[in-house]
C-alpha atoms as a PDB file:
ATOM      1  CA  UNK A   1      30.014  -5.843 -19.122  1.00  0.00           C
ATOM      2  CA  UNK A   2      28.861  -6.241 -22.832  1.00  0.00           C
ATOM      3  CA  UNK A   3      27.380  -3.711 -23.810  1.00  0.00           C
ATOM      4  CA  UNK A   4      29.336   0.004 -22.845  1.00  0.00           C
ATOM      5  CA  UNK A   5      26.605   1.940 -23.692  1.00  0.00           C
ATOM      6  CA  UNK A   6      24.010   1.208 -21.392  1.00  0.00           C
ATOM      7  CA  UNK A   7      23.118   4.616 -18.636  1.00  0.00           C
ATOM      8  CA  UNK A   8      22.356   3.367 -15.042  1.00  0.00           C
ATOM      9  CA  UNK A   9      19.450   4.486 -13.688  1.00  0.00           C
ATOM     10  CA  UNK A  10      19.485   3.178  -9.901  1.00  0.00           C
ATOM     11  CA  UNK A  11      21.592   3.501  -7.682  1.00  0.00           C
ATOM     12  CA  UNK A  12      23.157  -0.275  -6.962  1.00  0.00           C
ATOM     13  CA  UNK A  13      24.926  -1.106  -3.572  1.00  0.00           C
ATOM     14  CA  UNK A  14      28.455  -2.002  -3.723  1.00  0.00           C
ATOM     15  CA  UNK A  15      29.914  -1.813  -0.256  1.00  0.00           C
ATOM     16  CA  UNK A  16      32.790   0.567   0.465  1.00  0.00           C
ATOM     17  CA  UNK A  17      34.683  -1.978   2.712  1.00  0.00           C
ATOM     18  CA  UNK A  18      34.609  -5.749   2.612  1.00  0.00           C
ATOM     19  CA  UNK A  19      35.306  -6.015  -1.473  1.00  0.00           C
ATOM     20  CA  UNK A  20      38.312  -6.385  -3.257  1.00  0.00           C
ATOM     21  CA  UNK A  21      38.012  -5.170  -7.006  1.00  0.00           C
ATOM     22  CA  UNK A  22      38.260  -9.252  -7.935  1.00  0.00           C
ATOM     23  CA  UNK A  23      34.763  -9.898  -6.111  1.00  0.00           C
ATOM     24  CA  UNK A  24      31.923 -10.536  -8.030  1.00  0.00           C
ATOM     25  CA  UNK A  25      28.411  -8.732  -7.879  1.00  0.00           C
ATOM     26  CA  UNK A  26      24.996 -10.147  -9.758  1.00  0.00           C
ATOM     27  CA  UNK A  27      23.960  -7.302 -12.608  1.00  0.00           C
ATOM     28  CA  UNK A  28      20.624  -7.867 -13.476  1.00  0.00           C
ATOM     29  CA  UNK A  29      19.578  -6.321 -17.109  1.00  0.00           C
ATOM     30  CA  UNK A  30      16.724  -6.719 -20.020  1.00  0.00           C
ATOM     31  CA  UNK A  31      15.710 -10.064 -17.870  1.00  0.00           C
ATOM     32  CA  UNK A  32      19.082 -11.591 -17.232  1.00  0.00           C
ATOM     33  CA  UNK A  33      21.402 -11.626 -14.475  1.00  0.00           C
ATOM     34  CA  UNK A  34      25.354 -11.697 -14.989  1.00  0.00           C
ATOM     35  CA  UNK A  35      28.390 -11.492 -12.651  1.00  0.00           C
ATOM     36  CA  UNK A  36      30.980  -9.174 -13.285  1.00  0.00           C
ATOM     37  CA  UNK A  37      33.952  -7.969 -10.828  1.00  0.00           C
ATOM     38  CA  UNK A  38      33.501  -5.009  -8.272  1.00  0.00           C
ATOM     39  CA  UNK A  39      36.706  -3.342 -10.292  1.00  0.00           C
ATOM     40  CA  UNK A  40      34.979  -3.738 -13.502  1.00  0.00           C
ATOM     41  CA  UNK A  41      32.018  -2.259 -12.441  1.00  0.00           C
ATOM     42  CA  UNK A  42      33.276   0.726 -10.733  1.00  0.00           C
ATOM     43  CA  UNK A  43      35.494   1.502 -14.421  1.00  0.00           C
ATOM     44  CA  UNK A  44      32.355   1.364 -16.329  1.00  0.00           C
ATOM     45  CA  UNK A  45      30.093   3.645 -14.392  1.00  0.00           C
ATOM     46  CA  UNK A  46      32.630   6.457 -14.360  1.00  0.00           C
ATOM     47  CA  UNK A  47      33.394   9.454 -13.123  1.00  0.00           C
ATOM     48  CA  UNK A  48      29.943  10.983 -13.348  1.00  0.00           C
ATOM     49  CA  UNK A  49      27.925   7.677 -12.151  1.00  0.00           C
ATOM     50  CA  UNK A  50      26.752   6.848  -9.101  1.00  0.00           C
ATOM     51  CA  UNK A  51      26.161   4.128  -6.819  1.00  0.00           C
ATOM     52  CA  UNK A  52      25.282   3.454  -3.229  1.00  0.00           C
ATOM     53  CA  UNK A  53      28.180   2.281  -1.092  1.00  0.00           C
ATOM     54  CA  UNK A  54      26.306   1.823   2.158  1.00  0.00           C
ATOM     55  CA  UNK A  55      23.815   3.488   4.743  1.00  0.00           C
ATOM     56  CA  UNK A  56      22.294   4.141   7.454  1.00  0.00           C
ATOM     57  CA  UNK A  57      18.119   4.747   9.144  1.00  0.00           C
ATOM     58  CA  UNK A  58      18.625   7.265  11.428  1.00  0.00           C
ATOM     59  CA  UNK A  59      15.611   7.814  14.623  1.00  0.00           C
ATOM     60  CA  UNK A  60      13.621   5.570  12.021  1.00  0.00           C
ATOM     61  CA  UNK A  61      12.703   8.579   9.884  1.00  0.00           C
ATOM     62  CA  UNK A  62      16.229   9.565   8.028  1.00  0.00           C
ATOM     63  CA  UNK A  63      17.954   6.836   5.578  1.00  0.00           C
ATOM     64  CA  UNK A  64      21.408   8.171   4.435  1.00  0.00           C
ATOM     65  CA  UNK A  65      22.362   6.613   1.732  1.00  0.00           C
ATOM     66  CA  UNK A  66      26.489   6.930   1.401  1.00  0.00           C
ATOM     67  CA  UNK A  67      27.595   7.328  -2.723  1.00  0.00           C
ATOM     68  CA  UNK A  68      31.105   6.616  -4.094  1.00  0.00           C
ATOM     69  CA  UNK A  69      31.523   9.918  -4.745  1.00  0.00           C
ATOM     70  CA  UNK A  70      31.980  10.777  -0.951  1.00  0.00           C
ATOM     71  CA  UNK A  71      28.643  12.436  -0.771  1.00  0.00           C
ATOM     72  CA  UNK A  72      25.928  11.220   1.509  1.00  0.00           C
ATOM     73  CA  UNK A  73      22.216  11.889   0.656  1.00  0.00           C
ATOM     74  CA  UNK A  74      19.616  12.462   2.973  1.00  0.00           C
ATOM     75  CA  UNK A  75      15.845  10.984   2.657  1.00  0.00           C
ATOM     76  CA  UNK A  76      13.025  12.259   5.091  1.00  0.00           C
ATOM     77  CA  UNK A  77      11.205   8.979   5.247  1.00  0.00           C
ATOM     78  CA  UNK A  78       8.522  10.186   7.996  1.00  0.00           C
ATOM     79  CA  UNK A  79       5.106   9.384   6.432  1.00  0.00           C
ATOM     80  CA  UNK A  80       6.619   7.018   3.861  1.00  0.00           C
ATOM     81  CA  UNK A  81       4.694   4.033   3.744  1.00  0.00           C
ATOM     82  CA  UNK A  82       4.501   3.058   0.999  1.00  0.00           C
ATOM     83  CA  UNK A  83       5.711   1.238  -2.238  1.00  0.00           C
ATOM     84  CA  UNK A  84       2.962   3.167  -4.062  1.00  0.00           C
ATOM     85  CA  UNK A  85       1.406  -0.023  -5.634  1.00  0.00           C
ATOM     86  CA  UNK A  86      -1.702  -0.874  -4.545  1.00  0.00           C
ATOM     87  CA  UNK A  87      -3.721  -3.947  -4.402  1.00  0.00           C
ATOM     88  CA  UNK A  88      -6.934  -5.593  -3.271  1.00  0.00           C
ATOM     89  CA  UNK A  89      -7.218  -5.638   0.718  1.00  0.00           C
ATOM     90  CA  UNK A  90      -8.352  -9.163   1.937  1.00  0.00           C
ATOM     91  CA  UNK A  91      -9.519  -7.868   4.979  1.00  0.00           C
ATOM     92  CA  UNK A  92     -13.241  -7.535   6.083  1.00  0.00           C
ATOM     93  CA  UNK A  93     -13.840 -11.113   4.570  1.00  0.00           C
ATOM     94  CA  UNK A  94     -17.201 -12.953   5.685  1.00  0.00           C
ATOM     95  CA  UNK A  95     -17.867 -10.807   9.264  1.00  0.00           C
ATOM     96  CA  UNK A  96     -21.317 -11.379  10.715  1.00  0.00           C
ATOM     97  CA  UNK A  97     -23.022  -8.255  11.501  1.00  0.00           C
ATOM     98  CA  UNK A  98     -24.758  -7.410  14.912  1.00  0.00           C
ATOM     99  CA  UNK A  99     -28.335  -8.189  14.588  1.00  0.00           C
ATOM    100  CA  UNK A 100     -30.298  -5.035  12.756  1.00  0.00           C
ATOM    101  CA  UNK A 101     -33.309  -3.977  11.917  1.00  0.00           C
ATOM    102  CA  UNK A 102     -34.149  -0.776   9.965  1.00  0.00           C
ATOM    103  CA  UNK A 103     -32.163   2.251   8.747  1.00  0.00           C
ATOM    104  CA  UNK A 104     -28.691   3.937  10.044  1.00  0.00           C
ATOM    105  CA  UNK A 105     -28.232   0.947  12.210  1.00  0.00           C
ATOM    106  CA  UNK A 106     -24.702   0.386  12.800  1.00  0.00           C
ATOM    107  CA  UNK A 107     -23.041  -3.049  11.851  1.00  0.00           C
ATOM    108  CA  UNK A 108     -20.895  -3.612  14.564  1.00  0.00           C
ATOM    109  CA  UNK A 109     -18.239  -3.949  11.117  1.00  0.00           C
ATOM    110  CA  UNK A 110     -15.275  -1.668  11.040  1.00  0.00           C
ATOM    111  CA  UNK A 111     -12.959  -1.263   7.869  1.00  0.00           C
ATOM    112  CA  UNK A 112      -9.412  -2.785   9.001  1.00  0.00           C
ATOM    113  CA  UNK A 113      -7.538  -0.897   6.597  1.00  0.00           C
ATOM    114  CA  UNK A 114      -7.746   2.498   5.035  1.00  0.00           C
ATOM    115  CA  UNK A 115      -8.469   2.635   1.335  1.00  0.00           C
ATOM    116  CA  UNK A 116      -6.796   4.221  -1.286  1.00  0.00           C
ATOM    117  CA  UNK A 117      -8.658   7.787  -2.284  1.00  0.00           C
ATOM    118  CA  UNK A 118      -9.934   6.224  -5.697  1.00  0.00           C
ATOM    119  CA  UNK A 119     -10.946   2.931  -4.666  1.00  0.00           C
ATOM    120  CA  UNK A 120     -13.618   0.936  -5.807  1.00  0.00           C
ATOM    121  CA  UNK A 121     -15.328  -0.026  -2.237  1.00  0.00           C
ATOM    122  CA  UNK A 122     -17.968  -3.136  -2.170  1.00  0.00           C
ATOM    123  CA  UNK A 123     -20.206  -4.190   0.079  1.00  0.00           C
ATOM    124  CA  UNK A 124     -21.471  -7.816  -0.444  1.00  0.00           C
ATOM    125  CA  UNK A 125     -23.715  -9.271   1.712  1.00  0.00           C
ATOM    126  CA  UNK A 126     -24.437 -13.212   1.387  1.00  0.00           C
ATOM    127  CA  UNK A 127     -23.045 -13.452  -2.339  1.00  0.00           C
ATOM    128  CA  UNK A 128     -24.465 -10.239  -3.624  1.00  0.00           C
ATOM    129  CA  UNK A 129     -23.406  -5.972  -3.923  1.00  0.00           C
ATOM    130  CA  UNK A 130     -25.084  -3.793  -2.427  1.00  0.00           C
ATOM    131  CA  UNK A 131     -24.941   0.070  -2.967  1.00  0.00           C
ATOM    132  CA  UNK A 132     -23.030   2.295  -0.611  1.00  0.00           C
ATOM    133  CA  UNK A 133     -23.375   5.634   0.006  1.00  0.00           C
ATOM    134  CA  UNK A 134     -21.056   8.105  -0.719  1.00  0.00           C
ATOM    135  CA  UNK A 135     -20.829  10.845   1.758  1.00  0.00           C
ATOM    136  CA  UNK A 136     -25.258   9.853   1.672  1.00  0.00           C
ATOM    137  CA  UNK A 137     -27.330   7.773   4.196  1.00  0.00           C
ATOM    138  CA  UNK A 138     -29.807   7.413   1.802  1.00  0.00           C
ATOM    139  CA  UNK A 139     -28.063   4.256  -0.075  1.00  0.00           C
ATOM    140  CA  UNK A 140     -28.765   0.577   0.984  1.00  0.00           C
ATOM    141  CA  UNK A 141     -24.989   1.217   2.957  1.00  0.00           C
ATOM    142  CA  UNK A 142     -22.873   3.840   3.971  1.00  0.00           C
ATOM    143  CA  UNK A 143     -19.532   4.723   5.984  1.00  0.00           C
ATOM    144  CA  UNK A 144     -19.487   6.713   9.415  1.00  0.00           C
ATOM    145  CA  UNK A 145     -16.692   7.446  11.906  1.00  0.00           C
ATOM    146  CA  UNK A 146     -19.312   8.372  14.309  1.00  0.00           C
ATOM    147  CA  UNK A 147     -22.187   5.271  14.745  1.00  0.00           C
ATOM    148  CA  UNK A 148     -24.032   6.542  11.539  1.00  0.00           C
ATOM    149  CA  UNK A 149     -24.350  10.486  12.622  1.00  0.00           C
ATOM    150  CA  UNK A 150     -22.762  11.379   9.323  1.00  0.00           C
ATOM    151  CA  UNK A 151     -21.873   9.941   6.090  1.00  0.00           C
ATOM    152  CA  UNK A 152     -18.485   9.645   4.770  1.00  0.00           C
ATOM    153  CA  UNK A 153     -17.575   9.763   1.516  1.00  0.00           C
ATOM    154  CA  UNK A 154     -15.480   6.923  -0.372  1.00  0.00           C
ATOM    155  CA  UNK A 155     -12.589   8.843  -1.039  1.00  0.00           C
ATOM    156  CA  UNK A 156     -12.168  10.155   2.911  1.00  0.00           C
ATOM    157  CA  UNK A 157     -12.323   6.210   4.220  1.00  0.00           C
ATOM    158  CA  UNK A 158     -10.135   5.360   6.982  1.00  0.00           C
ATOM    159  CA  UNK A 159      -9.072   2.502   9.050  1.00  0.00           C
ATOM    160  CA  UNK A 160     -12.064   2.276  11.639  1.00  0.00           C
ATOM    161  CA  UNK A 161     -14.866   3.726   9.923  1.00  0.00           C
ATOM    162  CA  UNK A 162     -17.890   1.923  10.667  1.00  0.00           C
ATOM    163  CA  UNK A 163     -20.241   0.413   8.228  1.00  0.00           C
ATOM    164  CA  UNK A 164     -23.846   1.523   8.422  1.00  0.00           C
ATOM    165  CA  UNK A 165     -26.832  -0.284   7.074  1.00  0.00           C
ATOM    166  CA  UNK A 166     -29.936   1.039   5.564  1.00  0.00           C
ATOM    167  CA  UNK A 167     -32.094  -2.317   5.661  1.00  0.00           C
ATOM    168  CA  UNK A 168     -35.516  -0.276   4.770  1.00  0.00           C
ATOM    169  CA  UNK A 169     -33.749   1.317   1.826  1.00  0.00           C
ATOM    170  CA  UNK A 170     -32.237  -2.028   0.873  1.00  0.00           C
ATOM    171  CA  UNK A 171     -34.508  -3.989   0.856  1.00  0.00           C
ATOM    172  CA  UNK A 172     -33.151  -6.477   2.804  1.00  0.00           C
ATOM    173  CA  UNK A 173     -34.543  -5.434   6.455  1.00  0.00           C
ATOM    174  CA  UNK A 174     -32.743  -7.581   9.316  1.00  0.00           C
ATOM    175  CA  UNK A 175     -28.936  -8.506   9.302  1.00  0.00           C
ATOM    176  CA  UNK A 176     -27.596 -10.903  11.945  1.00  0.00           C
ATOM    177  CA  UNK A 177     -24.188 -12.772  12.950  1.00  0.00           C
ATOM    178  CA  UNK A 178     -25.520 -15.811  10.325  1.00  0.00           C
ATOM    179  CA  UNK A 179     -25.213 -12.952   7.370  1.00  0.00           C
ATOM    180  CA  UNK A 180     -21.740 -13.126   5.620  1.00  0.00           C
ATOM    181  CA  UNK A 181     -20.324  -9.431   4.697  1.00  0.00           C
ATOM    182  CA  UNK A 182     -17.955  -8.793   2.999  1.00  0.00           C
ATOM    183  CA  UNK A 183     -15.961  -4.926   2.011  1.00  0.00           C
ATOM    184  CA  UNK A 184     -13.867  -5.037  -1.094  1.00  0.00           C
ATOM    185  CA  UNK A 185     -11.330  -2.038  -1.457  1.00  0.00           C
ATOM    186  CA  UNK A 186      -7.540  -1.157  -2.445  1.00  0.00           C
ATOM    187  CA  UNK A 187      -4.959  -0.327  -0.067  1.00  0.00           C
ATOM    188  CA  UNK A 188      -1.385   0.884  -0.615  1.00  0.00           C
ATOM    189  CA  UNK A 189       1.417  -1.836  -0.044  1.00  0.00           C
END
């Protein structure tokens, strides 16, 4: 490598077995990737560096990741789902609603993923965005786990919560199956 002074801040896989200290590995740094030998590699992160030489998921909840230093280190992965970057969900695109009248009607329309607590959610019905409540009923839509009872509020929103529609308050009266809705919102990936 170049440059000797640069600190390495991930741990890189370089397989205990297999390798001879002639292989090559790619090194990817500031934008460009390089080869260099598995020997010179292991000389130039040192004593004191790191770097994964293999591993293991254990029951689908443990990953041990095995270091060159002999030491193997443990990470609970139950609940991990996550890369923790989020984007827009493309779900609950276009759905037809069942055919309303009135306030607290239920939609028939279920979220299909749960967003993120501080999410932007939108409801757009036919082209345009609507209000929706948060934790109300009194908005022109709102959220409800249980066919309208209550109101949830945006940052509680969960896969399966139903939307409710408020067509008195919104102005808009009747949905049917020919209305297009659609709920805007950002998951984790």
């Amino acid at each position: 490598m170049a440059n000797n002074n640069r600190k390495i801040l991930a741990l890189p896989l370089v397989p205990a077995s297999g390798l001879t200290n002639d292989d090559v590995m790619l090194v990817v740094s500031d934008n460009t990737t390089s080869q260099t030998n598995i020997g010179d590699f292991k000389a130039f992160v040192g004593a004191s560096d790191f770097y994964v030489t293999g591993g293991t998921l254990n029951s689908g909840t443990t990953l041990t990741l095995d270091r060159n230093d002999d030491v193997s280190v443990n990470i609970d992965m139950s609940g991990f789902i996550s890369t923790g970057h989020t984007k827009q969900f493309p779900g609950n695109q276009e759905e037809g609603s069942l055919s309303v009248t009135g306030d607290s009607q239920s939609t028939g329309i279920v979220l299909v993923g749960s967003p993120i607590v501080s999410s932007r959610v939108d409801v757009i019905v036919n082209g345009v965005i609507y209000n929706v409540g948060d934790g109300v009923k009194t908005t022109d839509f709102y959220f409800s786990p249980n066919g309208g009872v209550t109101a949830k509020t945006l940052s509680t929103l969960t896969l399966g919560d139903e939307l409710i529609f408020n067509g008195i308050t919104s102005g808009i009266i009747t949905l049917d199956g020919n209305d297009k809705i659609s709920i805007n919102y950002s998951v984790l990936i």
